[in-house]
C-alpha atoms as a PDB file:
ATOM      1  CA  UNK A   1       3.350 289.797  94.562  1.00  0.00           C
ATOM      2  CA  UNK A   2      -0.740 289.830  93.953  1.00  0.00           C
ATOM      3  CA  UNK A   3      -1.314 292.084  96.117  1.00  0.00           C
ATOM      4  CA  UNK A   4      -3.313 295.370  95.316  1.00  0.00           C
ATOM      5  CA  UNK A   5      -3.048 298.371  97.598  1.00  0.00           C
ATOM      6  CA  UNK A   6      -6.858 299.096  98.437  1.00  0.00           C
ATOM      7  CA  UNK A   7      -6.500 301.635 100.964  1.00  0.00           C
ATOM      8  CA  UNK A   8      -6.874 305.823 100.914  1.00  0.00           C
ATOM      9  CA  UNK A   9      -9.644 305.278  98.490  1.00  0.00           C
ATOM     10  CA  UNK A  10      -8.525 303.247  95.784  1.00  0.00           C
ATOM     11  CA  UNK A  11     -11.454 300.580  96.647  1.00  0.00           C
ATOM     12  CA  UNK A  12     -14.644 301.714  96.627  1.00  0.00           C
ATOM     13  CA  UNK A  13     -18.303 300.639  96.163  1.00  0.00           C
ATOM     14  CA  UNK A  14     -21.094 302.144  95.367  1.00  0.00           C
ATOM     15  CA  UNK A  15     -24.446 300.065  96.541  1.00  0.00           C
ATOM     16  CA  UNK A  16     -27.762 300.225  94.495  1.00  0.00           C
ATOM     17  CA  UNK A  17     -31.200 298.772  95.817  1.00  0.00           C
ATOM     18  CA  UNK A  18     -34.210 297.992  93.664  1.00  0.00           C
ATOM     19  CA  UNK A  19     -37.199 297.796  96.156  1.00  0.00           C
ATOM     20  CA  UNK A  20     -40.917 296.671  95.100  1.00  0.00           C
ATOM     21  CA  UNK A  21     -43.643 296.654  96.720  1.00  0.00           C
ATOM     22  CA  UNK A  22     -45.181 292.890  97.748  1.00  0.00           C
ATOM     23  CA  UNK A  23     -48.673 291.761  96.917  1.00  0.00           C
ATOM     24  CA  UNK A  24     -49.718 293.217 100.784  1.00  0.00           C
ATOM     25  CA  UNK A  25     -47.935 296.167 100.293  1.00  0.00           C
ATOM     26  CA  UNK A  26     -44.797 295.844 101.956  1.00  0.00           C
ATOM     27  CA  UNK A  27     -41.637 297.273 100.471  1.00  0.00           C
ATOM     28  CA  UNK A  28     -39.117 294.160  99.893  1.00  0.00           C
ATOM     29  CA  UNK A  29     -35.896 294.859  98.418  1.00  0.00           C
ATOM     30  CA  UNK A  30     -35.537 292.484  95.311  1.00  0.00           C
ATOM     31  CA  UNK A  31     -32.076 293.110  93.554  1.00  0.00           C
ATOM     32  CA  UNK A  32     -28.962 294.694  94.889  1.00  0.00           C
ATOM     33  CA  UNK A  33     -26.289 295.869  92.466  1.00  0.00           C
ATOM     34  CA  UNK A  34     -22.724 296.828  93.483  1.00  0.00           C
ATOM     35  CA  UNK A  35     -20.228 298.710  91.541  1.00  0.00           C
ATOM     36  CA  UNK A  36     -16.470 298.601  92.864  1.00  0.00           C
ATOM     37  CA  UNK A  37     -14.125 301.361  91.434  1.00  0.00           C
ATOM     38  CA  UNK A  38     -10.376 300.179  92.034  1.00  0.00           C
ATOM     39  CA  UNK A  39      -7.552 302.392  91.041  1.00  0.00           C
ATOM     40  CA  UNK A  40      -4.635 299.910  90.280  1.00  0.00           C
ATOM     41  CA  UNK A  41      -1.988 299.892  87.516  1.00  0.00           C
ATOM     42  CA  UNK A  42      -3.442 298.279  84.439  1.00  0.00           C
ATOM     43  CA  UNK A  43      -1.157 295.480  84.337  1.00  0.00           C
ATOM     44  CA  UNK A  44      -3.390 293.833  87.319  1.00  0.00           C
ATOM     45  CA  UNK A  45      -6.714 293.713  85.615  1.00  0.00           C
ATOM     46  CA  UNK A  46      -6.115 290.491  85.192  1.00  0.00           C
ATOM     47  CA  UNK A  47      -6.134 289.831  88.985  1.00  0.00           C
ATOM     48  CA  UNK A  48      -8.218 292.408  89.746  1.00  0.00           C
ATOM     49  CA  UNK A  49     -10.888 290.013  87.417  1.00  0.00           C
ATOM     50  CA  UNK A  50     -10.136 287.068  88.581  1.00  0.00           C
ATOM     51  CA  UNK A  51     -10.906 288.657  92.530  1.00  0.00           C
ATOM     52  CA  UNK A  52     -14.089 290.055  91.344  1.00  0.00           C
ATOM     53  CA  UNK A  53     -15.462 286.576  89.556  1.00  0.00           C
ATOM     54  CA  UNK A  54     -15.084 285.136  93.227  1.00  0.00           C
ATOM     55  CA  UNK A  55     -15.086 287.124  95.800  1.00  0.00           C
ATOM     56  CA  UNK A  56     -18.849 287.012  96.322  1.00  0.00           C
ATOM     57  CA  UNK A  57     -18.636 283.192  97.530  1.00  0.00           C
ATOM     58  CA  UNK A  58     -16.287 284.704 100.289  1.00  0.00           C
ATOM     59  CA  UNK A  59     -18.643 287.219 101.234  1.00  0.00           C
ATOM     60  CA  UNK A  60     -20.773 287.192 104.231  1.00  0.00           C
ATOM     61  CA  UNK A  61     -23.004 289.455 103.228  1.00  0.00           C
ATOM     62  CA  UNK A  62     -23.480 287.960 100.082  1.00  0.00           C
ATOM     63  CA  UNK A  63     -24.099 284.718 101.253  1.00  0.00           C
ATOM     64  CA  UNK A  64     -26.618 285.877 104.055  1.00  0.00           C
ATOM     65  CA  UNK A  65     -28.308 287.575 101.610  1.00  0.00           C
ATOM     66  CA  UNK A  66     -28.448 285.664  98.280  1.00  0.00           C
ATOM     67  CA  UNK A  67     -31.373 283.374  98.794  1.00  0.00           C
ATOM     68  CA  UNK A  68     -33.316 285.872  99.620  1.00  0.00           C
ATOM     69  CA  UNK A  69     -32.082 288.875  97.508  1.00  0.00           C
ATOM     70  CA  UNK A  70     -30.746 288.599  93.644  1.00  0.00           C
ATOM     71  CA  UNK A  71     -27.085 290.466  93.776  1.00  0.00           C
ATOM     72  CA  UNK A  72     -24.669 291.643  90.699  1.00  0.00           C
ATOM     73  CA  UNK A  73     -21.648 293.747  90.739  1.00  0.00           C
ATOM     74  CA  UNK A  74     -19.265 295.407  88.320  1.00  0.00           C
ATOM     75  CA  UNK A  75     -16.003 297.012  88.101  1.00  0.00           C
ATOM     76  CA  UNK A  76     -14.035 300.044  87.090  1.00  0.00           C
ATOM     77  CA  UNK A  77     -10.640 299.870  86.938  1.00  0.00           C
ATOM     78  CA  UNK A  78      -8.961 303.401  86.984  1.00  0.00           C
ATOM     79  CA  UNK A  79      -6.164 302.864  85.714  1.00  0.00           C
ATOM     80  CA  UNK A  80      -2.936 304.458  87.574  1.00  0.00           C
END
């Protein structure tokens, strides 16, 4: 089974915005960074990698966003 229990907090993400100011003065947010912390048994890293090297082509919000809006992420895995 692939599955990873995400629930009761073992997924979360922590969101970081880097916002500039335009040539007219106008604050325009540039990059967006996220940082997941999983807690899952070590011996799924490898899925847990594999997830995180494609899930932003699956995202909505990273797809509405990405022309427009440079976006990174990381993991943690804590292992259990």
């Amino acid at each position: 089974m692939r599955e990873i229990e995400a629930s009761d907090g073992r997924l979360t993400a922590e969101v970081l915005g880097e916002v500039e100011t335009s040539e007219d003065d106008v604050l325009i947010i540039r990059r967006i960074h996220v940082r997941h912390r999983i807690s899952a048994p070590e011996e799924k890293r490898g899925i847990i990698e594999r997830v995180h090297a494609i899930y932003a082509q699956k995202c909505p919000v990273c797809r509405s966003l990405q022309a427009a809006i440079e976006i990174t992420s990381s993991y943690k895995l804590i292992a259990m």
